[in-house]
Protein backbone atom coordinates (compact mmCIF):
# COMPACT_ATOMS: atom_id res chain seq x y z
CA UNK A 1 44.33 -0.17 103.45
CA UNK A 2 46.33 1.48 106.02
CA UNK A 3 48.71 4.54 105.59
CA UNK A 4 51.71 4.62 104.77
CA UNK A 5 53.97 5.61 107.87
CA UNK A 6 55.80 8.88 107.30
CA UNK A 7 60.18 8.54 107.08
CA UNK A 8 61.75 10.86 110.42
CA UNK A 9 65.05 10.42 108.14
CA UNK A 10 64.85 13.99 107.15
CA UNK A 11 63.73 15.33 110.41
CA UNK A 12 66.75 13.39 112.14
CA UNK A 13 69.18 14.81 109.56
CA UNK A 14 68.30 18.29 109.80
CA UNK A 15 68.01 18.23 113.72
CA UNK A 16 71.90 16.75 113.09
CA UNK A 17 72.89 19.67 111.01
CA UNK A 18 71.18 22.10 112.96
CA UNK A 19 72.30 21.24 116.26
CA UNK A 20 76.54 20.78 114.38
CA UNK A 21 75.97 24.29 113.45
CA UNK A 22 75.15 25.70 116.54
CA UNK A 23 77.84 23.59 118.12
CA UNK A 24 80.06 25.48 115.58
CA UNK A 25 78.66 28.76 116.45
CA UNK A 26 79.31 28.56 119.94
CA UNK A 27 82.62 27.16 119.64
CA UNK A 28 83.60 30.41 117.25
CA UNK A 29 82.08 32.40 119.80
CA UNK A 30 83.97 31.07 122.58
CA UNK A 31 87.43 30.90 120.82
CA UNK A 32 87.09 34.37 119.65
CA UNK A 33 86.32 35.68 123.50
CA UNK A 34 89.83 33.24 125.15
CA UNK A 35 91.89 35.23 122.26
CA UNK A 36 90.53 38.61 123.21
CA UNK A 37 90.87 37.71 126.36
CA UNK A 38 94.83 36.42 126.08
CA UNK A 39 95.40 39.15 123.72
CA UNK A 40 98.18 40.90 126.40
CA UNK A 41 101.29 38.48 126.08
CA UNK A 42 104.30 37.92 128.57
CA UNK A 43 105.89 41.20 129.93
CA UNK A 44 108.35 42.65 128.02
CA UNK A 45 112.00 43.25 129.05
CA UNK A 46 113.99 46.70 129.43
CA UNK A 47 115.85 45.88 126.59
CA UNK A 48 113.19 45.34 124.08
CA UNK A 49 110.69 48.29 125.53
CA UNK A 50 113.51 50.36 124.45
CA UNK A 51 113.78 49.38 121.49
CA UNK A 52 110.11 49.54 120.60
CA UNK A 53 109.67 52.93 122.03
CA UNK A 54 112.76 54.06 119.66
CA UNK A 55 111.36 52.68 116.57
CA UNK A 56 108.17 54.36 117.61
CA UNK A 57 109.54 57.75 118.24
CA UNK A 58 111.71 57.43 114.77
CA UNK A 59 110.40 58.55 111.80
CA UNK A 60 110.47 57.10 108.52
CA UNK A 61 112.59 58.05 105.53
C-alpha cells in the first residue's frame, strides 16, 4: 500500500501570512521614518511667527 502524500496547503498558507505580515511590518516601519522625517513643514511667515511667539509668551487666565 503506498503512503499517503502529505497536503503543503498549510505550509503555503502560513508562508502567505507570514511573509503579509512582515510586508506589513516593514511598511509601518517605513511610513513611520518618511513622517519623522517630514515632520518640519513649510516656513512660516513674519506674520504668523508673531503671532505664535505672542500666544506663547501670554499667559493664561
Amino acid at each position: 500500500m503506498a503512503e499517503k502524500p502529505k497536503s503543503m496547503v498549510l505550509g503555503v498558507v502560513a508562508a502567505a501570512v507570514f511573509a503579509g505580515l512582515g510586508r506589513m511590518v516593514i511598511q509601518k516601519i517605513l511610513s513611520d521614518r518618511a513622517a519623522r522625517e517630514r515632520h518640519l513643514t513649510a516656513p512660516l511667515d513674519q506674520e504668523t511667527r508673531a503671532k505664535i511667539s505672542e500666544a506663547l509668551r501670554t499667559p493664561r487666565k
